[in-house]
Protein backbone atom coordinates (compact mmCIF):
# COMPACT_ATOMS: atom_id res chain seq x y z
CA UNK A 1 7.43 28.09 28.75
CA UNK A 2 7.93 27.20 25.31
CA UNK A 3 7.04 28.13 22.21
CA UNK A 4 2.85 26.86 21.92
CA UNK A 5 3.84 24.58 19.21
CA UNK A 6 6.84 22.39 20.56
CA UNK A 7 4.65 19.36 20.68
CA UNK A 8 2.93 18.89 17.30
CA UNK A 9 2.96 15.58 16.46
CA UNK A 10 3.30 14.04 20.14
CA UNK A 11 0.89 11.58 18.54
CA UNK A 12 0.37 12.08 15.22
CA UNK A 13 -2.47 14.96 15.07
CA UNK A 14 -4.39 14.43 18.19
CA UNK A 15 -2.24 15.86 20.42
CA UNK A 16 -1.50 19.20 18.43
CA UNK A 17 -4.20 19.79 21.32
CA UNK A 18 -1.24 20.04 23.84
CA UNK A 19 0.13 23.44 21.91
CA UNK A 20 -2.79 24.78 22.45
CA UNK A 21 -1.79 24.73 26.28
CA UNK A 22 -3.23 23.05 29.33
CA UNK A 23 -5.67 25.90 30.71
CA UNK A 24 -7.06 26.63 26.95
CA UNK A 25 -7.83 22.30 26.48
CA UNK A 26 -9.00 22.01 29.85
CA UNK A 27 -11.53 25.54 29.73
CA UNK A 28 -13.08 24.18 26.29
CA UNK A 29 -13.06 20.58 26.82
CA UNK A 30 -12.98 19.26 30.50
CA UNK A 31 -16.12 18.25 31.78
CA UNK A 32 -16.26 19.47 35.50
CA UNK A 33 -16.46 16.02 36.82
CA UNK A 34 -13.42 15.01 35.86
CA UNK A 35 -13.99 10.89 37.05
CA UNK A 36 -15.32 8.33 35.09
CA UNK A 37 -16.41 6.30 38.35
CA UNK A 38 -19.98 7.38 37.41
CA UNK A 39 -19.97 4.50 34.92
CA UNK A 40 -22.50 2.03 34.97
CA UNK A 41 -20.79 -1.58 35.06
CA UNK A 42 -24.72 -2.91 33.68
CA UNK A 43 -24.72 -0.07 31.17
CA UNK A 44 -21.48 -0.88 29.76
CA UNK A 45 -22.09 -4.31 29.35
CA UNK A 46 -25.49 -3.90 27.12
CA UNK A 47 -23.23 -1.86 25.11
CA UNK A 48 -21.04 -3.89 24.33
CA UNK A 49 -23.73 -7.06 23.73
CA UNK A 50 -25.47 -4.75 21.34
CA UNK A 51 -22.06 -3.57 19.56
CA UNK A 52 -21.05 -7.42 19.65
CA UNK A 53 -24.62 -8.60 18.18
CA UNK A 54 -24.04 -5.83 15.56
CA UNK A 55 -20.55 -7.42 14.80
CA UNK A 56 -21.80 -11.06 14.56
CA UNK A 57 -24.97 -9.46 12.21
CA UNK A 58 -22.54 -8.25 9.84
CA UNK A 59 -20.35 -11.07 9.61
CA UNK A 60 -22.48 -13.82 8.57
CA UNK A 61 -24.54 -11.01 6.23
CA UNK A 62 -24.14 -11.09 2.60
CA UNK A 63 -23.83 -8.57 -0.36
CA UNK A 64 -27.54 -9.31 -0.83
CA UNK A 65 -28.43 -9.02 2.56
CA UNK A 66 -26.48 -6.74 4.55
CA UNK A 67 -28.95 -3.77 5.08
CA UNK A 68 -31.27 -5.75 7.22
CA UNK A 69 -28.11 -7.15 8.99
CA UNK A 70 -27.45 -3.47 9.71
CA UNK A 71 -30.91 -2.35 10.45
CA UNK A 72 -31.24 -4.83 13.63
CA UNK A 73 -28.85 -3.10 15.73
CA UNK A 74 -28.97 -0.03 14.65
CA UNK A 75 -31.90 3.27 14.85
CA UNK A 76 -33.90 4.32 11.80
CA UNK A 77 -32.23 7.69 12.04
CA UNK A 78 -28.13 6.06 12.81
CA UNK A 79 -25.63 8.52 12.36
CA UNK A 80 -22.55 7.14 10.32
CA UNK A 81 -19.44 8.52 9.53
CA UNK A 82 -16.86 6.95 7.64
CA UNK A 83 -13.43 7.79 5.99
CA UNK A 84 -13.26 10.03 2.40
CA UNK A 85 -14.97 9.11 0.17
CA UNK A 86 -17.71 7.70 2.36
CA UNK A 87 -17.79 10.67 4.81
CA UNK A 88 -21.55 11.08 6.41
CA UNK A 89 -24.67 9.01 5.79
CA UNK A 90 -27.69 8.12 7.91
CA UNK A 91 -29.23 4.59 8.18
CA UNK A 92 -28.89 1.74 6.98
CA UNK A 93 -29.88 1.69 3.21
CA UNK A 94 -27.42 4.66 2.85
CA UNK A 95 -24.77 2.74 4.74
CA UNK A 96 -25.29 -0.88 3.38
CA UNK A 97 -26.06 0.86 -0.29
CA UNK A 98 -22.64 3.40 0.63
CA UNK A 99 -19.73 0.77 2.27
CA UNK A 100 -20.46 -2.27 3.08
CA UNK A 101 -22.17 -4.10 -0.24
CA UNK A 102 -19.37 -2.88 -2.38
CA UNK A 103 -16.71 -3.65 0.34
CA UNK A 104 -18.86 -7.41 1.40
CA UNK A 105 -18.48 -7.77 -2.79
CA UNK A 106 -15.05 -6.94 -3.23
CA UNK A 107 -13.81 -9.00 -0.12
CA UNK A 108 -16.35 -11.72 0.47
CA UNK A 109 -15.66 -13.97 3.08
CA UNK A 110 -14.77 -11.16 5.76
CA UNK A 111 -14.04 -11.73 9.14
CA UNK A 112 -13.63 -9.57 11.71
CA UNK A 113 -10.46 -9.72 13.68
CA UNK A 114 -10.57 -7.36 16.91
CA UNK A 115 -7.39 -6.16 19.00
CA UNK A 116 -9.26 -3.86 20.94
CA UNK A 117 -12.65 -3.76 22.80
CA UNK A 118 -13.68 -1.15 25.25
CA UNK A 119 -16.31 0.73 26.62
CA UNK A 120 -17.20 3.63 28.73
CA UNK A 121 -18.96 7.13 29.32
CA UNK A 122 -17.69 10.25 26.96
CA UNK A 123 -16.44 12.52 29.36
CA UNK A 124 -16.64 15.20 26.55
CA UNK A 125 -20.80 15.32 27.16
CA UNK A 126 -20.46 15.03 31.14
CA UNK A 127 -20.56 11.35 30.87
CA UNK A 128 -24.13 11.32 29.48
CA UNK A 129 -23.38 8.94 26.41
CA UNK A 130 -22.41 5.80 26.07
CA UNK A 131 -19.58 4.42 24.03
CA UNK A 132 -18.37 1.57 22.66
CA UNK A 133 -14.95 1.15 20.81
CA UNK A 134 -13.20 -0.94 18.37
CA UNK A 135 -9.98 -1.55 16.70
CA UNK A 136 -8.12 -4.22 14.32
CA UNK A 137 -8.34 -5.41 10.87
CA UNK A 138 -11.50 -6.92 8.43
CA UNK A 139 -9.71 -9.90 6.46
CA UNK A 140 -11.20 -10.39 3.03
CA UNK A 141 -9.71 -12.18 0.35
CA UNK A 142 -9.87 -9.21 -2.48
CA UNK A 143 -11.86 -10.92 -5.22
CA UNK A 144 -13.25 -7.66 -7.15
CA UNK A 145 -12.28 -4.20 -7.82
CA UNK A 146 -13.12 -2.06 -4.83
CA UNK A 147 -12.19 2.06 -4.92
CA UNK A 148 -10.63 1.87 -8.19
CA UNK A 149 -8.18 -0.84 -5.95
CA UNK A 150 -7.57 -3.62 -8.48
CA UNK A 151 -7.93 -6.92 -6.33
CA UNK A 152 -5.19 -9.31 -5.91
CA UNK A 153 -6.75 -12.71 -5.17
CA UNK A 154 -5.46 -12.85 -1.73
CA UNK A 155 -5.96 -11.99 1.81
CA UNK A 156 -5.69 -8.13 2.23
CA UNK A 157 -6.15 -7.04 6.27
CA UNK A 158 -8.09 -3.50 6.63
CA UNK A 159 -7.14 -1.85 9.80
CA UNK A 160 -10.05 -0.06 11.19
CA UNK A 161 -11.13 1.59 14.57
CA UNK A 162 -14.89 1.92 15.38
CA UNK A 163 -16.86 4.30 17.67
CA UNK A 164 -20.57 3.42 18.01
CA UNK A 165 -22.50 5.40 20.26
CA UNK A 166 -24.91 3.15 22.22
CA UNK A 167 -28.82 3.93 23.49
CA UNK A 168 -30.52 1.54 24.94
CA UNK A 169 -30.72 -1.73 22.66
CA UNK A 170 -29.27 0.20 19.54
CA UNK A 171 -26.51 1.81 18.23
CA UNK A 172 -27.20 5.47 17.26
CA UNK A 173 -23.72 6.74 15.76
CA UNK A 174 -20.89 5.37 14.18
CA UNK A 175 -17.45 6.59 13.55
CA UNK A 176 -15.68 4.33 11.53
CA UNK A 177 -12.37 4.93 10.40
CA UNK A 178 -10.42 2.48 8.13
CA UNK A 179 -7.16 2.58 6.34
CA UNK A 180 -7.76 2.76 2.89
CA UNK A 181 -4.13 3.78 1.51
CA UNK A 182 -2.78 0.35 4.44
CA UNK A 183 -4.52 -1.80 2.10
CA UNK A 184 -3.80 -0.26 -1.26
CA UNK A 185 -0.20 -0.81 0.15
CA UNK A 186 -1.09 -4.47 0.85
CA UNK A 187 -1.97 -4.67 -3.15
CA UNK A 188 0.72 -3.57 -4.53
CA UNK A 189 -0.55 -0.41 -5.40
CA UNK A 190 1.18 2.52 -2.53
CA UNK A 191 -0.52 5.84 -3.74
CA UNK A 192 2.70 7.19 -1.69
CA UNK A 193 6.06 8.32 -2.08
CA UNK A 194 8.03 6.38 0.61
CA UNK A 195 6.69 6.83 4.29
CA UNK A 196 8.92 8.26 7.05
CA UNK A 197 7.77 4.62 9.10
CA UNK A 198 7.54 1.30 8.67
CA UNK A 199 4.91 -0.56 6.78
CA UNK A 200 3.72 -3.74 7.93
CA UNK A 201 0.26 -5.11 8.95
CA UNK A 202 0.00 -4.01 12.44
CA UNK A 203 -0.45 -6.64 15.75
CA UNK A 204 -2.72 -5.61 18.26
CA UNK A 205 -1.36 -5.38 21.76
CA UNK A 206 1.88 -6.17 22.98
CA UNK A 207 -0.24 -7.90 26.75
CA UNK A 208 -2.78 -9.47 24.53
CA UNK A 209 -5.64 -8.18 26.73
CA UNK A 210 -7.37 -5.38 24.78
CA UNK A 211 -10.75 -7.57 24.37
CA UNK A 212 -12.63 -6.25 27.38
CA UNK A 213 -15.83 -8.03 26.63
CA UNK A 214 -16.17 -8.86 30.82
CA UNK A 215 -16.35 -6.13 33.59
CA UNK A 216 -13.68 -3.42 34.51
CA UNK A 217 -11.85 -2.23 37.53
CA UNK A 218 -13.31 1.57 37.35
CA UNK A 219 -10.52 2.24 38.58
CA UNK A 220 -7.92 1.10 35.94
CA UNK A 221 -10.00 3.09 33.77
CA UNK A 222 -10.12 6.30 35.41
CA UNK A 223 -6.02 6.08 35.75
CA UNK A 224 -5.49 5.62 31.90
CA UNK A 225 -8.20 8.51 31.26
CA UNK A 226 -6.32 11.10 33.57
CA UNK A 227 -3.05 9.86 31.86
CA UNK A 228 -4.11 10.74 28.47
CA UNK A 229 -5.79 14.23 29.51
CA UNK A 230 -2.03 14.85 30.78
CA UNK A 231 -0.46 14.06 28.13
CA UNK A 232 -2.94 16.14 25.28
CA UNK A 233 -2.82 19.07 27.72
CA UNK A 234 0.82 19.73 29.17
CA UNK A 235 2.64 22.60 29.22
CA UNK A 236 5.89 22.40 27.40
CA UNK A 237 8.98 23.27 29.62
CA UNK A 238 11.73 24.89 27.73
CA UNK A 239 14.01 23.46 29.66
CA UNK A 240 13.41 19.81 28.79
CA UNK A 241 14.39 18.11 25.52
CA UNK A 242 12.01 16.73 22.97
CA UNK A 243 12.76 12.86 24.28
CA UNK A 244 12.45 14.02 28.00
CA UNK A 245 9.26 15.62 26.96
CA UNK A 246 7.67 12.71 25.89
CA UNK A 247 9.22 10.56 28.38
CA UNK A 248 7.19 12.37 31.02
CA UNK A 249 4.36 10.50 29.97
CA UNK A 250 5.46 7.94 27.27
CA UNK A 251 7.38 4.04 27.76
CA UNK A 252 10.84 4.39 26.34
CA UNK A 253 9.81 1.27 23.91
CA UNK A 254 6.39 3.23 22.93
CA UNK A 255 5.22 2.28 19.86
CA UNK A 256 3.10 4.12 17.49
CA UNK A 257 1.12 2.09 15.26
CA UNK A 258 0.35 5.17 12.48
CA UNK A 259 -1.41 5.03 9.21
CA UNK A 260 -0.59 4.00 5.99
CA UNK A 261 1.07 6.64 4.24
CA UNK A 262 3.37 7.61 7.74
CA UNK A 263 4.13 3.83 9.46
CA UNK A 264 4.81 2.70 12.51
CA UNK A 265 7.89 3.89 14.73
CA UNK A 266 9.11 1.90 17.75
CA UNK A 267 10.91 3.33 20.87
CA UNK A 268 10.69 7.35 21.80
CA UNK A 269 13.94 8.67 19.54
CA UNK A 270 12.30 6.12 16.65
CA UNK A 271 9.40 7.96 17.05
CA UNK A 272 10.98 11.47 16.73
CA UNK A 273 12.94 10.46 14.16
CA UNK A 274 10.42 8.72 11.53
CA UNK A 275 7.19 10.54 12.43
CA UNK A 276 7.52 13.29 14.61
CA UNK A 277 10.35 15.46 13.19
CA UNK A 278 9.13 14.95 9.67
CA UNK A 279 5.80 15.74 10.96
CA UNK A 280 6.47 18.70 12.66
CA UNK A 281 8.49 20.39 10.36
CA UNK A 282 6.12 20.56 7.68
CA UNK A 283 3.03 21.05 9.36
CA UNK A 284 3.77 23.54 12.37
CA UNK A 285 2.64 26.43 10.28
CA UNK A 286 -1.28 27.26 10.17
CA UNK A 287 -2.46 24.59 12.64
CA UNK A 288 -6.00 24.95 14.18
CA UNK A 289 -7.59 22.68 16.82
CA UNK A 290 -10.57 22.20 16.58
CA UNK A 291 -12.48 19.87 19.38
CA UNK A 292 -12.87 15.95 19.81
CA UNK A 293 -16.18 14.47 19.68
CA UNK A 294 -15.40 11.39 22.33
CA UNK A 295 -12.86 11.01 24.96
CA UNK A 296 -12.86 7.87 27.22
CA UNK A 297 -11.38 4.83 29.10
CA UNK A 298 -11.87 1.39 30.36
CA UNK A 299 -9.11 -0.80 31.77
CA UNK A 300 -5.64 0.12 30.19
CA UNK A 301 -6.95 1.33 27.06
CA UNK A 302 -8.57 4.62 26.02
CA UNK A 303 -8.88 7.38 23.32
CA UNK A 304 -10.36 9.66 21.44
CA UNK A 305 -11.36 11.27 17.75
CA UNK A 306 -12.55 14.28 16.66
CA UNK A 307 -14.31 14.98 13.28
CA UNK A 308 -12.21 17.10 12.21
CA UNK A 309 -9.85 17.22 14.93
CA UNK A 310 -7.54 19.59 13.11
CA UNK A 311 -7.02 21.71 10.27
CA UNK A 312 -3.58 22.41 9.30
CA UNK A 313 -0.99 23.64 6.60
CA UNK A 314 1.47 21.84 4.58
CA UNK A 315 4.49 23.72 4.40
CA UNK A 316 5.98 21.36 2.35
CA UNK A 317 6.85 17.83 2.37
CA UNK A 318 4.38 16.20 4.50
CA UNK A 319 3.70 12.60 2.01
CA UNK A 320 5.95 13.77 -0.14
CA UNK A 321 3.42 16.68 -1.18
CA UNK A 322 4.93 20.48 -2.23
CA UNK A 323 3.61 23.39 0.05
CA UNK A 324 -0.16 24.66 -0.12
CA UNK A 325 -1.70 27.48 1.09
CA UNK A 326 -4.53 25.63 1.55
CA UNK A 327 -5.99 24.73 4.71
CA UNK A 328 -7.36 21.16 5.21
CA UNK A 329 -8.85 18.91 7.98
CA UNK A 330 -7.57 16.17 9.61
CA UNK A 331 -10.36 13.58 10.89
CA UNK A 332 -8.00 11.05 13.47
CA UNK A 333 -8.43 8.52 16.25
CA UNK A 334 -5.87 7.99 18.87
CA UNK A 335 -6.09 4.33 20.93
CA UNK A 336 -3.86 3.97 23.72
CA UNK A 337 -2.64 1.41 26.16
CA UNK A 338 -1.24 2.09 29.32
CA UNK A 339 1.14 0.59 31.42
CA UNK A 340 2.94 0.94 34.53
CA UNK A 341 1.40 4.85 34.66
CA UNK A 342 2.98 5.50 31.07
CA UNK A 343 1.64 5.25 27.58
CA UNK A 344 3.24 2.16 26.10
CA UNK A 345 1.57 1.70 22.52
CA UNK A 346 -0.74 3.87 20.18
CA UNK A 347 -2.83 3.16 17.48
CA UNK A 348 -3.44 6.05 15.10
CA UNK A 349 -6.07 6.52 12.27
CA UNK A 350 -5.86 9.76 9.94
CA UNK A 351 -7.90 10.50 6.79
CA UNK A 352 -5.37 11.05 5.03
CA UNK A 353 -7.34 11.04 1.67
CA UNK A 354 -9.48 13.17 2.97
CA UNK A 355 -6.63 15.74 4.05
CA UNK A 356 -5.21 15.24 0.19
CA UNK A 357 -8.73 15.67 -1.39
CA UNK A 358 -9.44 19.24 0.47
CA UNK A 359 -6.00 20.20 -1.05
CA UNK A 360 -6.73 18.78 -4.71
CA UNK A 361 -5.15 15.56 -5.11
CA UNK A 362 -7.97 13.16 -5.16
CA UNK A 363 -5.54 9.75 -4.77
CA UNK A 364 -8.45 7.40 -5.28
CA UNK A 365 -9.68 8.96 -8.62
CA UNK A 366 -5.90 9.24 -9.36
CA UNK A 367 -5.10 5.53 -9.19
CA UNK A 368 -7.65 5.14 -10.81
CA UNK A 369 -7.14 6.27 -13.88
CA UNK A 370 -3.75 4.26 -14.28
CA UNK A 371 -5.08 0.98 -14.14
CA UNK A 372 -4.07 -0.63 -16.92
């Protein structure tokens, strides 16, 4: 076997769960019904009518109006999470007052333009709650300051991925997780030292069928689920290279669509090269997993986040930063598409000013302060 942490940064974070081994992820996490043919095909599709409503609410809301565009979809008591420095609020005064009327102010007209669109049961919680997920970008044209971000005039794209948590006709939790430093980048203003990947703003899938608003083969769904539970919890062979490693489970033209901050790598080696190797040699020191929160498919596409998934160690060099002994959390969503039984593209969040904030660099505050 090898060495427990020979796969740290399979997928940028999430999958730090594979070091942990496959009996250790499986004993903590694995629901003992390990299909997700228990889905309800009705179920799924309120969700998503309710998520969509919620979606077409806060579109054609204003600054002025948005927390009873919020409030219609959502319980009194909503649970919302959101990337640093929004982190945890509940309803939809807090939220509104929070995230959306400075962002709806800063950006006004936004539209929402999904990539992604699933649903399904958490297998986390035995397959008791109902999810519905989200990715792709809120277009704004950046009229007003917004995080210290000084606004450009033109059309700025925020990549975001969305877990709402659906009961009945409302939506009870949110996890929203958006790529502040992809859009600083966007303005001209990279908080950064150079990445290790590309920067660009990022397409959504390659097959152009990630909107699932209509009904799902179970079946297609249950595939890409036990795909990704192989993946996050294999056992490293000793005998294999890092490539033939991944290859087990990834497309040799994978891409991974990572955060702002890290880029996007193309092909398995690409990968290695520009995110992984980088990734694990700085952080394969002091790494804790900790648990995800959801974990679930529909059609070709799944994921998962956690909140925090990890905490971990800089040893030095990860974003350019020195080594610190300090421990901090990393809060990440992993999308996937599957294709031909391997993993063929990957959409990674990371709060990555979160991470920095724990270990004293508040980059927001920072930027700031040299605005001229």
């Amino acid at each position: 076997m090898m060495n427990r942490r020979g796969w740290i940064g399979l997928t940028g974070t999430t999958t730090l769960a594979s070091v942990t081994g496959a009996n250790w992820l499986m004993a903590e996490q694995q629901p003992a019904n390990s299909t997700i043919a228990k889905n309800n095909a009705d179920v799924l599709q309120q969700a998503k009518e309710v998520v969509r409503n919620h979606h077409e609410a806060i579109e054609n809301a204003s600054p002025m109006n948005i927390t009873s565009a919020l409030a219609k979809w959502t319980s009194p008591a909503w649970k919302w999470r959101g990337m640093h420095p929004f982190h945890e609020k509940t309803g939809a005064a807090e939220v509104g007052d929070a995230f959306w009327t400075p962002f709806l102010t800063a950006m006004l007209p936004v539209s929402r333009r999904p990539d992604i669109f699933f649903a399904g049961r958490n297998e986390l919680d035995d397959y008791q709650s109902t999810w519905v997920v989200s990715t792709g970008h809120l277009m704004g044209l950046f009229k007003q300051p917004w995080l210290g971000i000084r606004p450009t005039g033109r059309i700025v794209m925020l990549r975001y991925a969305e877990f709402n948590r659906v009961e009945g006709d409302k939506i009870v939790e949110t996890d929203f997780f958006f790529d502040i430093p992809h859009l600083m980048m966007q303005a001209g203003q990279n908080p950064f030292p150079p990445q290790t990947a590309a920067h660009l703003v990022q397409p959504g899938p390659a097959t152009h069928d990630g909107l699932m608003y209509a009904k799902q083969d179970p079946s297609e769904g249950e595939k890409t689920l036990a795909l990704i539970n192989a993946m996050i919890s294999d056992i490293e062979e000793s005998e294999l290279s890092h490539h033939d490693r991944l290859a087990k489970y990834w497309d040799e033209k994978m891409i991974w669509w990572g955060p702002g901050g890290i880029g996007a790598a193309y092909t398995i080696d690409g990968y290695i090269q520009h995110h992984a190797g980088p990734f694990n040699k700085a952080l394969s020191e002091g790494y804790k997993f900790n648990a995800h929160v959801a974990r679930l498919a529909e059609g070709h596409f799944g994921g998962f986040f956690g909140w925090a998934n990890l905490t971990v160690q800089n040893s030095g060099g990860f974003l350019g930063m020195t080594a610190s002994a300090t421990p901090a959390d990393m809060r990440v969503v992993d999308i996937y598409r599957e294709e031909n039984g391997k993993l063929a593209e990957n959409w990674v969040f990371i709060d990555l000013l979160h991470y920095l904030n724990m270990q004293g660099l508040d980059v927001l505050s920072r930027m700031e302060s040299l605005a001229p």
